[in-house]
Protein backbone atom coordinates (compact mmCIF):
# COMPACT_ATOMS: atom_id res chain seq x y z
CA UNK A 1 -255.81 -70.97 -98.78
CA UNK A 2 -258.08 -67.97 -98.57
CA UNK A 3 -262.02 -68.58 -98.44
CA UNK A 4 -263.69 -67.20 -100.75
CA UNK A 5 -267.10 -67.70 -102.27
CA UNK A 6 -265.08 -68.73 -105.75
CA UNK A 7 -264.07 -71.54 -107.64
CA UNK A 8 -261.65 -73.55 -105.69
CA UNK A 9 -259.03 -73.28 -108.77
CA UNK A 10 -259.74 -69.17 -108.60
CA UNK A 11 -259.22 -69.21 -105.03
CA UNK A 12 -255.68 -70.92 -105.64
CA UNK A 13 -255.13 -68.10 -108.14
CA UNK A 14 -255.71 -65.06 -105.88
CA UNK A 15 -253.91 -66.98 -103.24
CA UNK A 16 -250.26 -67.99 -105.96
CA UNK A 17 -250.68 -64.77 -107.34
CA UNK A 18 -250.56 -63.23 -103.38
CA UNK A 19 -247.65 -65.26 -102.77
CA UNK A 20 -245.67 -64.28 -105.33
CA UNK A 21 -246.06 -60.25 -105.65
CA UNK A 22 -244.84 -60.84 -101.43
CA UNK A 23 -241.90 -62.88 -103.08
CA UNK A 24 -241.31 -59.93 -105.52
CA UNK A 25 -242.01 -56.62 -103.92
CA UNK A 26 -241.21 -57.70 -99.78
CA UNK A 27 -241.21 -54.67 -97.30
CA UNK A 28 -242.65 -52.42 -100.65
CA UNK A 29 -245.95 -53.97 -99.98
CA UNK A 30 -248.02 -52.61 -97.82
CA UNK A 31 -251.57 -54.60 -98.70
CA UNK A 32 -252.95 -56.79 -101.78
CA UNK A 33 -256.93 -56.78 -101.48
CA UNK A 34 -259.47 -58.45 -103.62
CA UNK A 35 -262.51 -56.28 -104.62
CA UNK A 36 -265.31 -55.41 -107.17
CA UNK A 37 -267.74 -59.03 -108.06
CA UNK A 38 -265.21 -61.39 -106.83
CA UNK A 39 -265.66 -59.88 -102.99
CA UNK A 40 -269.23 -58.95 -103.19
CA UNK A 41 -270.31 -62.51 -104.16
CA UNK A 42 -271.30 -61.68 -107.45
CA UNK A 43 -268.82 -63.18 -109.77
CA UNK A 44 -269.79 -64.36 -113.23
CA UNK A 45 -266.83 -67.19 -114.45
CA UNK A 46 -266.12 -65.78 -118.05
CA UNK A 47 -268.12 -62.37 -117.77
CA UNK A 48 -266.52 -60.76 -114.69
CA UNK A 49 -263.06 -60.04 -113.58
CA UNK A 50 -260.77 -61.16 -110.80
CA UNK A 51 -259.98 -57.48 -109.62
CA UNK A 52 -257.11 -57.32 -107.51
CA UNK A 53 -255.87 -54.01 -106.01
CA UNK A 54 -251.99 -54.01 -104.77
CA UNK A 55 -251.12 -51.37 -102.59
CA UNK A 56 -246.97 -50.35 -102.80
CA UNK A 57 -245.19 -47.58 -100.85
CA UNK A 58 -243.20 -46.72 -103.92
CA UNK A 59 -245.31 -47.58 -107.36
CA UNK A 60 -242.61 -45.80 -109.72
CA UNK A 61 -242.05 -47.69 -113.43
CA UNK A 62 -238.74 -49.67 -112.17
CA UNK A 63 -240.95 -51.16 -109.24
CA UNK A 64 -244.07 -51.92 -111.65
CA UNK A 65 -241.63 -53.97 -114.26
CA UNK A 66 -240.92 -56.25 -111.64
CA UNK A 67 -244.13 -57.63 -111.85
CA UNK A 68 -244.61 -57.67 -115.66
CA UNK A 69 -243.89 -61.56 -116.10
CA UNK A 70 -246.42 -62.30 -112.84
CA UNK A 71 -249.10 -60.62 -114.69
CA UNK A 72 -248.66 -62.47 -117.77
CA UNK A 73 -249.16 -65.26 -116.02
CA UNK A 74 -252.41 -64.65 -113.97
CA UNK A 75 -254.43 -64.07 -117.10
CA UNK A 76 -257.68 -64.15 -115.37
CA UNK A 77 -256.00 -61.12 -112.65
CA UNK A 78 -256.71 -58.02 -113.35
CA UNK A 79 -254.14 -55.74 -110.65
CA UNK A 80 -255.05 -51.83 -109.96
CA UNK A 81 -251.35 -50.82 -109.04
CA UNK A 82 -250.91 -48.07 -106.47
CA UNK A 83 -248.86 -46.20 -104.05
CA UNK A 84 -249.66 -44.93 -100.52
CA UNK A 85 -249.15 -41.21 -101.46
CA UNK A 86 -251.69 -41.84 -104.38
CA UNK A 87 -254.21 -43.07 -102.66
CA UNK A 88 -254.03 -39.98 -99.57
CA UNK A 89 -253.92 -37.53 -102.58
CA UNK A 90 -256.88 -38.50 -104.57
CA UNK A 91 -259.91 -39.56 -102.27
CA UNK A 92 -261.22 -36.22 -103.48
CA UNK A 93 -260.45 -36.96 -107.47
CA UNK A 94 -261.65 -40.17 -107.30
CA UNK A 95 -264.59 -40.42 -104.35
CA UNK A 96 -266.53 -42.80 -105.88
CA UNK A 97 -263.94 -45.13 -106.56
CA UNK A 98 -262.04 -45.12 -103.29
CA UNK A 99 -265.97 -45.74 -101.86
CA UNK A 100 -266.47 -48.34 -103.48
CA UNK A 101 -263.23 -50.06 -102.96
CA UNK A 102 -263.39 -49.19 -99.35
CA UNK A 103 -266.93 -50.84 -99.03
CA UNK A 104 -266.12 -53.81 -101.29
CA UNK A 105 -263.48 -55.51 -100.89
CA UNK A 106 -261.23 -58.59 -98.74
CA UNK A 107 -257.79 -58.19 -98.01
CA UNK A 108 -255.76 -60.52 -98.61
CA UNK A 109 -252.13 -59.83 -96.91
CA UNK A 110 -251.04 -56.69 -95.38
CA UNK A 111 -252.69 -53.78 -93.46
CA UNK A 112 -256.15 -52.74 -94.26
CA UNK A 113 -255.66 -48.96 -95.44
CA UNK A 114 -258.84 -48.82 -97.32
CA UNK A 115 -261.14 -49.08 -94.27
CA UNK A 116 -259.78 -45.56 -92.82
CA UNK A 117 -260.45 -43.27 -95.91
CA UNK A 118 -262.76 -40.72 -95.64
CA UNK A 119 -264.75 -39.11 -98.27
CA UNK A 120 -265.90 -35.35 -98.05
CA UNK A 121 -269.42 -35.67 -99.63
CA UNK A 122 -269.00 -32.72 -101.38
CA UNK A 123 -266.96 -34.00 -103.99
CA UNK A 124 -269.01 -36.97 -104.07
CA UNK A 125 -271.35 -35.03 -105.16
CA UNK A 126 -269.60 -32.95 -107.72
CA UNK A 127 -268.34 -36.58 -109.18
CA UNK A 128 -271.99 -38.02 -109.79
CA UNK A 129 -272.95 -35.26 -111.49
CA UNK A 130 -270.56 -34.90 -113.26
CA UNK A 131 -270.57 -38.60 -114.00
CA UNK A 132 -274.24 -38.64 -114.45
CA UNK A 133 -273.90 -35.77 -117.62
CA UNK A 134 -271.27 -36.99 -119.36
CA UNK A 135 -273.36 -40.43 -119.00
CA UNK A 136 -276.18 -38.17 -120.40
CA UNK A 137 -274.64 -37.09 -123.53
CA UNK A 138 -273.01 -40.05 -124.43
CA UNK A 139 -276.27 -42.14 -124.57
CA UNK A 140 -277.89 -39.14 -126.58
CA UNK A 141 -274.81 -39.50 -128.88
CA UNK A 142 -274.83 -43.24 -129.08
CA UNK A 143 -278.38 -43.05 -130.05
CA UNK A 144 -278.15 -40.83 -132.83
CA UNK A 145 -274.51 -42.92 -134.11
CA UNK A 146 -276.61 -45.88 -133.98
CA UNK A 147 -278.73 -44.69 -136.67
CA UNK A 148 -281.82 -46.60 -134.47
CA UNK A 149 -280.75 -50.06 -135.84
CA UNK A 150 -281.61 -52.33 -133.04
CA UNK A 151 -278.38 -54.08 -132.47
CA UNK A 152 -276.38 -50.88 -131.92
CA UNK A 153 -278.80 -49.35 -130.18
CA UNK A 154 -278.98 -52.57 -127.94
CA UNK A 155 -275.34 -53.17 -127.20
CA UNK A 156 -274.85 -48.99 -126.43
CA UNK A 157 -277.84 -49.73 -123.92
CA UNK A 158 -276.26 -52.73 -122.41
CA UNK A 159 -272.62 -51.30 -122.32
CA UNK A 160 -273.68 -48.61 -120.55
CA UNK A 161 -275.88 -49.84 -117.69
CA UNK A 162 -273.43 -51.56 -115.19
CA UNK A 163 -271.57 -48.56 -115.25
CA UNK A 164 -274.72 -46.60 -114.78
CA UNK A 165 -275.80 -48.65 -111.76
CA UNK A 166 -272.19 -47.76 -110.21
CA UNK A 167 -272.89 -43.64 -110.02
CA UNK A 168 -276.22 -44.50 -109.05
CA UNK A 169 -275.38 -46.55 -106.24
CA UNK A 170 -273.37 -43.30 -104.75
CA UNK A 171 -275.90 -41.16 -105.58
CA UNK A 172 -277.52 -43.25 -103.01
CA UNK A 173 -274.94 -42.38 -100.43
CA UNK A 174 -275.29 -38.82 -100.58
CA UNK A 175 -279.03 -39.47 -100.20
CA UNK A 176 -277.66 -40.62 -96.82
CA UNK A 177 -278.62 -44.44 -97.76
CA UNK A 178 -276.13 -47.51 -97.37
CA UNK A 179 -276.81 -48.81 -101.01
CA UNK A 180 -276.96 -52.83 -101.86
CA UNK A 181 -274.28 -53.99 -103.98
CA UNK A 182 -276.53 -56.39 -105.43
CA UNK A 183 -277.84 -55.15 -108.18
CA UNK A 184 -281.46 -56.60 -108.06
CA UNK A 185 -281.66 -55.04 -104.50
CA UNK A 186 -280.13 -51.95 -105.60
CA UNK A 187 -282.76 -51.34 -108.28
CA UNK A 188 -285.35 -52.02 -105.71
CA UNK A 189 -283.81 -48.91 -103.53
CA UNK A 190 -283.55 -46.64 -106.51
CA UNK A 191 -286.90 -47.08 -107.03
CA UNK A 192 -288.56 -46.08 -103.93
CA UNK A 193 -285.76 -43.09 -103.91
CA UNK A 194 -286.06 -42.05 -107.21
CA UNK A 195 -289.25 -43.29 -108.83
CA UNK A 196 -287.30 -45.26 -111.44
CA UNK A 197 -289.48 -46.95 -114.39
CA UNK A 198 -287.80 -50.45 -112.69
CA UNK A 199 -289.87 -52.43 -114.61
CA UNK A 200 -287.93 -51.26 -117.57
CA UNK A 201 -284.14 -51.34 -115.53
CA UNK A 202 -285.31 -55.41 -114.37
CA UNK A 203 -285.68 -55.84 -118.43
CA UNK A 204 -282.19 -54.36 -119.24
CA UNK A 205 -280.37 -56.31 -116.13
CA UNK A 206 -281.98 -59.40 -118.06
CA UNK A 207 -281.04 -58.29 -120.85
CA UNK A 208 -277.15 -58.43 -120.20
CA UNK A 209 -277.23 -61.37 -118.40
CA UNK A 210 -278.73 -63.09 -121.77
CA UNK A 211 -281.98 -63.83 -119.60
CA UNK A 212 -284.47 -62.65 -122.17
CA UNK A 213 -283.93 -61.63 -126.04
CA UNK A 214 -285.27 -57.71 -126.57
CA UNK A 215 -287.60 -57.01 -129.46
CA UNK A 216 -286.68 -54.01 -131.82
CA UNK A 217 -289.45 -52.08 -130.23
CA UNK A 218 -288.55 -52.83 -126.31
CA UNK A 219 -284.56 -51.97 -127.11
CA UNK A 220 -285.94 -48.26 -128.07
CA UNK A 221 -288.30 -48.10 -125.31
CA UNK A 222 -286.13 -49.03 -122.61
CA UNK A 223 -283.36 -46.59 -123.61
CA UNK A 224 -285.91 -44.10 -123.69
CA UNK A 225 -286.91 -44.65 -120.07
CA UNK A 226 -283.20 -44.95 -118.91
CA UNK A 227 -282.57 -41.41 -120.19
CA UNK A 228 -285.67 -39.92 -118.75
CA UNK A 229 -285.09 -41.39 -115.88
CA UNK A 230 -281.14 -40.54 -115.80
CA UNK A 231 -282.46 -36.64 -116.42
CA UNK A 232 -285.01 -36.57 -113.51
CA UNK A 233 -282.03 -37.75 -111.59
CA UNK A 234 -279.07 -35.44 -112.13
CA UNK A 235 -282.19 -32.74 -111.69
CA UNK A 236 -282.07 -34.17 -108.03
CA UNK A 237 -278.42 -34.39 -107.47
CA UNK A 238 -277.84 -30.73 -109.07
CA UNK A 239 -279.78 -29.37 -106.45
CA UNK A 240 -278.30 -31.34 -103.50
C-alpha cells in the first residue's frame, strides 16, 4: 500500500480505487496522481476531499462510462478526468491550476507528466487578475445580497476565502516567491509581500475551521479588510 500521511482505511481507498481504474482503462492510462489537501498534508476527514487526478490518452465519453460504477463506489474520491492532448493545450487557459497540480501532488501509478509543464508567466498573470476582479465583484455583490445580516454576510466571507488564498498563493509566484501551501505560513508571506491586515485573515482562517465564533460586528469588519486588501492587491498585479 501507498504511504501516505492519511487514515490507514483512506490510504486503502486511493490504493483499491488505483487498482481498479488499471483493471479498467490498461494501456489508456498513462498516470493516476493524488493532489490538493490529501498530498500537501493538510487533509481535514469530513471537510476536505480525496482529489484524485487520472490522466488517459483518449478521455472521450465511451472511455469515461467505463468508470461510472468505480466512482459510485469511491464516494469519498473525487477524480479530475483528463487526456494528454488536454493537458498540452491548456497550461495557458488554466496556469494556475496546472501550477498547482504540478507543485502538489503524489503519483500514484504511471509516468509523472505533471512535473515537466511549463507555465509562461504571462498568462499567469493575466489569470490572477482576472481571478482577483471577478473575486472583487462578487464579494461587493454578496455584500449588498446579504442585506448585512450577519449570517450571510459570514458564510459569503467564509466561502470565499480558501479560494481566495489559492490566486493569492500564485500571485506569489509571479512575485518570483515559492509560496507555502500551508495556509498559516502562506498568510505569514502575504503579509510581508503585500502588507495584508493578517491579523484580520488569522481571524477568518479560524473562523472556517470553527476555531472561534465571529461577533456581528467582527464578520463586517473583516470583510471589509479582505476587500481593501484584495483592491491594493490587483492594484499590484495590474501593473506587473
Amino acid at each position: 500500500m501507498l504511504k501516505l500521511n492519511l487514515d490507514p482505511k483512506l490510504s486503502l481507498e486511493i490504493t483499491l480505487f488505483t487498482k481498479q481504474l488499471k483493471n479498467i482503462y490498461a494501456d489508456n492510462l498513462l498516470s493516476v496522481c493524488l493532489y490538493g489537501s490529501a498530498a500537501s498534508g493538510e487533509f481535514v476527514a469530513r471537510r476536505s476531499n480525496l482529489n484524485i487526478l487520472v490522466l488517459l490518452k483518449a478521455d472521450d465519453l465511451s472511455e469515461l462510462k467505463k468508470s461510472s460504477r468505480l466512482i459510485k463506489k469511491f464516494k469519498n474520491i473525487t477524480p479530475l478526468f483528463l487526456s494528454e492532448k488536454y493537458v498540452k493545450s491548456s497550461t495557458d487557459i488554466f496556469p494556475i491550476e496546472f501550477l498547482d497540480l504540478q507543485e502538489n501532488h503524489v503519483l500514484l501509478y504511471g509516468q509523472d507528466y505533471l512535473k515537466d509543464i511549463v507555465i509562461d508567466k504571462k498568462n499567469l498573470r493575466f489569470q490572477c487578475e482576472q481571478e482577483l476582479k471577478s473575486k472583487l465583484l462578487n464579494l461587493k455583490h454578496l455584500y449588498l445580497k446579504s442585506g448585512l445580516q450577519p449570517a450571510q454576510l459570514e458564510g459569503a466571507l467564509l466561502k470565499s476565502f480558501n479560494s481566495i488564498l489559492h490566486i493569492l498563493r500564485n500571485v506569489l509566484r509571479l512575485k518570483g516567491h515559492n509560496p507555502a501551501y500551508e495556509k498559516d505560513a502562506l498568510l505569514q508571506e502575504l503579509a510581508i509581500i503585500f502588507k495584508i491586515k493578517i491579523e484580520h485573515w488569522i481571524k477568518i482562517q479560524a473562523a472556517k475551521l470553527k476555531k472561534i465564533k465571529l461577533t456581528k460586528n467582527q464578520v463586517e469588519e473583516l470583510f471589509m479588510a479582505l476587500v481593501e486588501d484584495l483592491e491594493n492587491i490587483t492594484q499590484i498585479v495590474d501593473a506587473l
